[in-house]
Protein backbone atom coordinates (compact mmCIF):
# COMPACT_ATOMS: atom_id res chain seq x y z
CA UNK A 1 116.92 59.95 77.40
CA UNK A 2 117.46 56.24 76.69
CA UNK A 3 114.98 54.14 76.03
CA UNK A 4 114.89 50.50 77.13
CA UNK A 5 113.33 47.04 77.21
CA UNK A 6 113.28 44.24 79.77
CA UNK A 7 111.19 40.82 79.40
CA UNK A 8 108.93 40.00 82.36
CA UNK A 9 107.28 36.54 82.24
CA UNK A 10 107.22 37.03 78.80
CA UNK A 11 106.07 40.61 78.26
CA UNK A 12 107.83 43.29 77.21
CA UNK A 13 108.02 45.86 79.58
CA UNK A 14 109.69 49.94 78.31
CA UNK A 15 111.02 52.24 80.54
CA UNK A 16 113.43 55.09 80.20
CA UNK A 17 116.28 56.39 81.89
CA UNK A 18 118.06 59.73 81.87
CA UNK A 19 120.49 61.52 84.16
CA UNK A 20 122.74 60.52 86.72
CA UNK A 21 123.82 60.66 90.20
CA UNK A 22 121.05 59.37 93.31
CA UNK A 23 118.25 57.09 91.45
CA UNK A 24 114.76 58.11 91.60
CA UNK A 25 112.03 56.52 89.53
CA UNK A 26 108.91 58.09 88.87
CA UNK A 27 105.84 55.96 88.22
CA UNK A 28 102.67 57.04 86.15
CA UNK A 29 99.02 56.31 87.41
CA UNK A 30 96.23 55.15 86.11
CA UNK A 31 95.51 56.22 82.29
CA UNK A 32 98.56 57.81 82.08
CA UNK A 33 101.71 56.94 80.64
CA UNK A 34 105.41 57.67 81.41
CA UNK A 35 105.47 61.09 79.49
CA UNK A 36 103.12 62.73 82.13
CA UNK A 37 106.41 62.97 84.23
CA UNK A 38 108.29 64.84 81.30
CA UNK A 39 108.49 68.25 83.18
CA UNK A 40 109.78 66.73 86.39
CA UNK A 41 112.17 64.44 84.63
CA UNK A 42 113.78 67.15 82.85
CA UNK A 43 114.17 68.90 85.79
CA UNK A 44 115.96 66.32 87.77
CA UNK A 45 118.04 64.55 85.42
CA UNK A 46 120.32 67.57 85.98
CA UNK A 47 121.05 66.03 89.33
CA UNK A 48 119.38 62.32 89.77
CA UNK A 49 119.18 59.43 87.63
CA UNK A 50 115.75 59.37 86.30
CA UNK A 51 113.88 56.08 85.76
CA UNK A 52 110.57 56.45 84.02
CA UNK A 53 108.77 53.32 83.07
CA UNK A 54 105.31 52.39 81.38
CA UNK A 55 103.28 49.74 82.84
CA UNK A 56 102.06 46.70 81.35
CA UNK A 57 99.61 47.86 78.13
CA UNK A 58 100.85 51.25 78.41
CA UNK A 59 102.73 52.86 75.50
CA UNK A 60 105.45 50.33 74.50
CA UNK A 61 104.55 48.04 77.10
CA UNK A 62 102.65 45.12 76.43
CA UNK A 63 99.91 43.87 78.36
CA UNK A 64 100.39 41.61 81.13
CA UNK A 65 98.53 37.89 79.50
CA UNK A 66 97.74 36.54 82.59
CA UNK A 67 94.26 36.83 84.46
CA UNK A 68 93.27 38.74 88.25
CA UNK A 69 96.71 40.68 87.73
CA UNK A 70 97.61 42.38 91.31
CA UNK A 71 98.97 45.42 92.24
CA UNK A 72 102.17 43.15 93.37
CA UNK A 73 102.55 41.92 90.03
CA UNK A 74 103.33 45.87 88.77
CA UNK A 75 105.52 45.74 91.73
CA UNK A 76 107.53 42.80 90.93
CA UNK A 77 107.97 44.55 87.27
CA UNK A 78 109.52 47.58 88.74
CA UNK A 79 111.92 45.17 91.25
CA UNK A 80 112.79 43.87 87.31
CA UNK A 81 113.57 46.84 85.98
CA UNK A 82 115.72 47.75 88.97
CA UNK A 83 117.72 44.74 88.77
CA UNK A 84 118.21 45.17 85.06
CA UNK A 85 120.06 48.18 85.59
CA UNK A 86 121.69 47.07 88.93
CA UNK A 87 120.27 49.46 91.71
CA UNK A 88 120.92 48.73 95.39
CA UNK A 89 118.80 51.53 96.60
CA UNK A 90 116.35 54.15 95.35
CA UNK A 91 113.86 56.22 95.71
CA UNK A 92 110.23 55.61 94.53
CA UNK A 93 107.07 58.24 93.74
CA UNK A 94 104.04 56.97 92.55
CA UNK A 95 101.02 59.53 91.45
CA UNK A 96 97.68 57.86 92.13
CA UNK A 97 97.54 54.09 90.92
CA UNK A 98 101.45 54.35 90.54
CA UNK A 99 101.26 55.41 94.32
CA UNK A 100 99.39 52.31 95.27
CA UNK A 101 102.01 49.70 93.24
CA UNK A 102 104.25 52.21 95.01
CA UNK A 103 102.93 51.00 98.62
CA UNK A 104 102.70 47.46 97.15
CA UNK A 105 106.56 47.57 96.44
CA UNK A 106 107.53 48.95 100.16
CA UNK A 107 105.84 45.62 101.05
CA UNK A 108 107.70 43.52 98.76
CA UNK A 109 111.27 45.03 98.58
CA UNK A 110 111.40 47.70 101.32
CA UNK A 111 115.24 46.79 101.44
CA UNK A 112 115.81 48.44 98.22
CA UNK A 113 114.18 51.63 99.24
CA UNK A 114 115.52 54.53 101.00
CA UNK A 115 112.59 56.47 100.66
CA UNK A 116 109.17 56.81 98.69
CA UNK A 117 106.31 58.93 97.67
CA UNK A 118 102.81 59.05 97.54
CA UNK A 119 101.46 61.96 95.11
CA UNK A 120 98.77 62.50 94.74
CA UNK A 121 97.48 58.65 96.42
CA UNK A 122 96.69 56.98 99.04
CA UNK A 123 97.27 53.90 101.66
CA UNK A 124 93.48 53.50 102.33
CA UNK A 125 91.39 50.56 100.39
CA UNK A 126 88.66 51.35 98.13
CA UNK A 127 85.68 51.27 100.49
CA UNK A 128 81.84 50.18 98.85
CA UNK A 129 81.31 53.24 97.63
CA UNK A 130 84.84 53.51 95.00
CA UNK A 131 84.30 50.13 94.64
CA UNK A 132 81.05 50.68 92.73
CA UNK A 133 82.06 53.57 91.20
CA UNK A 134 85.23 51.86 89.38
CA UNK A 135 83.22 49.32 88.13
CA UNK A 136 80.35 51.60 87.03
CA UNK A 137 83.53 52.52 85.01
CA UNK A 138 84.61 49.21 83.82
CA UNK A 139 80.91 49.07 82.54
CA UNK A 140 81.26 52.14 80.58
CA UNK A 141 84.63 51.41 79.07
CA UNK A 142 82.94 48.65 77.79
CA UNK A 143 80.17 49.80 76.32
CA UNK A 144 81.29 53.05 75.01
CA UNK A 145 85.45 52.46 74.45
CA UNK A 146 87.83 54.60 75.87
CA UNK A 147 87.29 58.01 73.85
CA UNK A 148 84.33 58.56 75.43
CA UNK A 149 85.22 57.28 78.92
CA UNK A 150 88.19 59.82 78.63
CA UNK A 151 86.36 62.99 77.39
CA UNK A 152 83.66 62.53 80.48
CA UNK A 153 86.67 61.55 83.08
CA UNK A 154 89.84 63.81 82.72
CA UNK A 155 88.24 67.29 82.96
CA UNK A 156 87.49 66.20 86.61
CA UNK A 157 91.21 65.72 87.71
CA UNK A 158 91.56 69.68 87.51
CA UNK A 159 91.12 72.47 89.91
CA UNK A 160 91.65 75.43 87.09
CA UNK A 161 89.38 73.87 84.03
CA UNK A 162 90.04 76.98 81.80
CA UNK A 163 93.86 77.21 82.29
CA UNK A 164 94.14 73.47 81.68
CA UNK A 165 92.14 72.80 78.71
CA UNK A 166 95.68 72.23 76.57
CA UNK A 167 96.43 69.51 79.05
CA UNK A 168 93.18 67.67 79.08
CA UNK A 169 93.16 68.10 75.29
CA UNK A 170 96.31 66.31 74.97
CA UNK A 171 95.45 63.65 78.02
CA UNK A 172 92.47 62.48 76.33
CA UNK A 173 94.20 62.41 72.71
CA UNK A 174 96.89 59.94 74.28
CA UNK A 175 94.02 57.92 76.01
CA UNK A 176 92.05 57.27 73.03
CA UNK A 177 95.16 54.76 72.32
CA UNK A 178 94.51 53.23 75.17
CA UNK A 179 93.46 49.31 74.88
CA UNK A 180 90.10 48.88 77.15
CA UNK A 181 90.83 46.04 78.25
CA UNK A 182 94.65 47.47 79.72
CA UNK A 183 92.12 50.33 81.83
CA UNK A 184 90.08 47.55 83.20
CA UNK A 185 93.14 45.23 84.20
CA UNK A 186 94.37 48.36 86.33
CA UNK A 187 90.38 48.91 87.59
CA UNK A 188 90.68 45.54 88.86
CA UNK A 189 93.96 45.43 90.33
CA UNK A 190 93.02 48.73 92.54
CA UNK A 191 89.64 47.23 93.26
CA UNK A 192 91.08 44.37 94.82
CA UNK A 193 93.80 46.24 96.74
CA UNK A 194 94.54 46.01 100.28
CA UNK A 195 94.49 48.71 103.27
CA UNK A 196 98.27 49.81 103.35
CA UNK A 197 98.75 51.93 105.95
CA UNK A 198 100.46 49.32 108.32
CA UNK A 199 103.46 50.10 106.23
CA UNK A 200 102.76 53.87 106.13
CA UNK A 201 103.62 53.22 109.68
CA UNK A 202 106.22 51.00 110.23
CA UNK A 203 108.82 51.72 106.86
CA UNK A 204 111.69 53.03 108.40
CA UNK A 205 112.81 55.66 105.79
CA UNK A 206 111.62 59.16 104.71
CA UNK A 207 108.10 58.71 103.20
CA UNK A 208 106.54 61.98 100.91
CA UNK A 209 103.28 63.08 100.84
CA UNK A 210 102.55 65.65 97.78
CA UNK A 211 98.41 66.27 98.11
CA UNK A 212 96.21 68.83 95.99
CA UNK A 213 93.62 70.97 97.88
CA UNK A 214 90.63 70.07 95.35
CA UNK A 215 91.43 66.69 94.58
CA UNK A 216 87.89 64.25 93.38
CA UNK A 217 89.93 61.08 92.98
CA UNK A 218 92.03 61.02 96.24
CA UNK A 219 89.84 63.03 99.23
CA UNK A 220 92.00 66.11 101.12
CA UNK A 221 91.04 64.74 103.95
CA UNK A 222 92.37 61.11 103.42
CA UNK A 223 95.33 62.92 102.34
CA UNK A 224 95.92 65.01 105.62
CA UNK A 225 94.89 61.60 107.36
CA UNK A 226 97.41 59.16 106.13
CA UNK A 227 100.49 62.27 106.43
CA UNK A 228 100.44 61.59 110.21
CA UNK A 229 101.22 58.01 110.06
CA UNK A 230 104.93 57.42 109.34
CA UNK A 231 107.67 57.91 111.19
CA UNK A 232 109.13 60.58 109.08
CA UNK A 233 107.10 62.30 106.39
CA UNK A 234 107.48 65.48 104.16
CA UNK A 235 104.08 67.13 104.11
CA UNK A 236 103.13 69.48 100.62
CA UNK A 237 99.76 70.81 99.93
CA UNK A 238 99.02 72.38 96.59
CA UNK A 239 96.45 74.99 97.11
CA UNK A 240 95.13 75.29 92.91
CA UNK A 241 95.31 72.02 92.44
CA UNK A 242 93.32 68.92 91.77
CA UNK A 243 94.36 65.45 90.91
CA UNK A 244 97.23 66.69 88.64
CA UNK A 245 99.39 68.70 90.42
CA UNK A 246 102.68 67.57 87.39
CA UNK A 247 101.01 69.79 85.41
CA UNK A 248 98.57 72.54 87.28
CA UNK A 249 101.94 73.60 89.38
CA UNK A 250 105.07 71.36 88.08
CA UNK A 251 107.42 74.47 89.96
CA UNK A 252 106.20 73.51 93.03
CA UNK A 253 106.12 70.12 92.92
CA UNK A 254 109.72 70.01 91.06
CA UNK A 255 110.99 71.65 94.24
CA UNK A 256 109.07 69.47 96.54
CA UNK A 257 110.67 66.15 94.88
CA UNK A 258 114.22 67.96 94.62
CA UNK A 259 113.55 69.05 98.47
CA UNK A 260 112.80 65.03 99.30
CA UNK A 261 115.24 63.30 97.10
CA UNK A 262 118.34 65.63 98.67
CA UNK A 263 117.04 65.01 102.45
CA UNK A 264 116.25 61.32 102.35
């Protein structure tokens, strides 16, 4: 694994890369950092070239300094990092928020990609209701930092809360270094976000959809919804799984990337 830097509008940006062959970059969600990926990308680097980064605030990434940041701002970092490393074409998965700057790339660069992913996400805007809920969040962040804001959130992105208490022990360890105010610029950015599933629709290349069964952050319903729309999709369901299916069942979903990064 090598780790690297790039400078975007003044802000140091880290990512990692590992492997070689087809590139494939796998981006982190909301809360998260690049490491939550660390079972797939050890797994693939056997066979793809691996491109992990963290977003702005996030581990060795700095914060983006710039007010009302947008989900095509995260986008335009990732067309950076490409670039940097001189990609024509790759493949993109995105789990939850990293699914949305995911979408918000296909509408920015979809030259560059012959394929993407949505795990775990979603092309729908928030509606009133998600809305109020993130910034009942925002609200709590602030008040009560991001120790307690993790302890009352992550148990809720599992199906299986007894098998995964090692996972949301370590998950809300690594968010407690978590700046607030980084978790309320990506609150804000997804607030704001647009309905994407014109381009579910109309991207021309292999689109996957990887959804869990008992998912409270993205509905199983939306998930099932949205699958229909493109032109070519690869459809996975994990059955015991909630919003984290990297680490409730990383053999399937290892498979399910391999499965989509060899046909597209």
């Amino acid at each position: 694994m090598v780790h690297k830097n790039i400078s975007y509008q003044n802000t140091n940006i880290h990512y990692s890369i590992c492997g070689s062959g087809k590139p494939v970059m796998l981006l982190h969600g909301f809360a998260e950092d690049s490491s939550i990926f660390s079972v797939q990308v050890n797994y693939l680097k056997e066979r793809y070239l691996v491109i992990v980064p963290d977003l702005p605030g996030i581990g060795k990434s700095e914060i983006l300094a710039k007010e009302n940041v947008q989900l095509s701002n995260y986008a335009a970092i990732l067309k950076a990092i490409i670039d940097e490393e001189k990609i024509n074409s790759f493949t993109l998965i995105g789990h939850s928020m990293g699914g949305y700057i995911t979408l918000a790339y296909a509408d920015k660069y979809p030259e560059t990609l012959n394929g993407f992913g949505l795990f775990h996400s979603s092309a729908y805007a928030d509606d009133e209701a998600k809305i109020a809920t993130r910034k009942k969040a925002i609200l709590f962040i602030e008040q009560n930092g991001t120790a307690a804001f993790f302890k009352t959130t992550i148990p809720n992105l599992f199906y299986n809360q007894e098998k995964s208490t090692d996972d949301k022990k370590i998950l809300i360890e690594k968010g407690n270094s978590f700046a607030p105010e980084v978790l309320i610029q990506q609150y804000n950015a997804m607030i704001t976000r647009r309905d994407t599933t014109s381009i579910l629709k109309t991207f021309k290349h292999p689109i996957l959809f990887i959804m869990g069964e008992h998912d409270k952050a993205i509905p199983f319903e939306h998930s099932l919804q949205q699958s229909h729309l493109p032109q070519i999709a690869y459809i996975h369901i994990l059955r015991n799984t909630g919003h984290m299916g990297m680490k409730e069942e990383p053999d399937l979903v290892n498979n399910f990337m391999e499965e989509f990064l060899r046909l597209s």
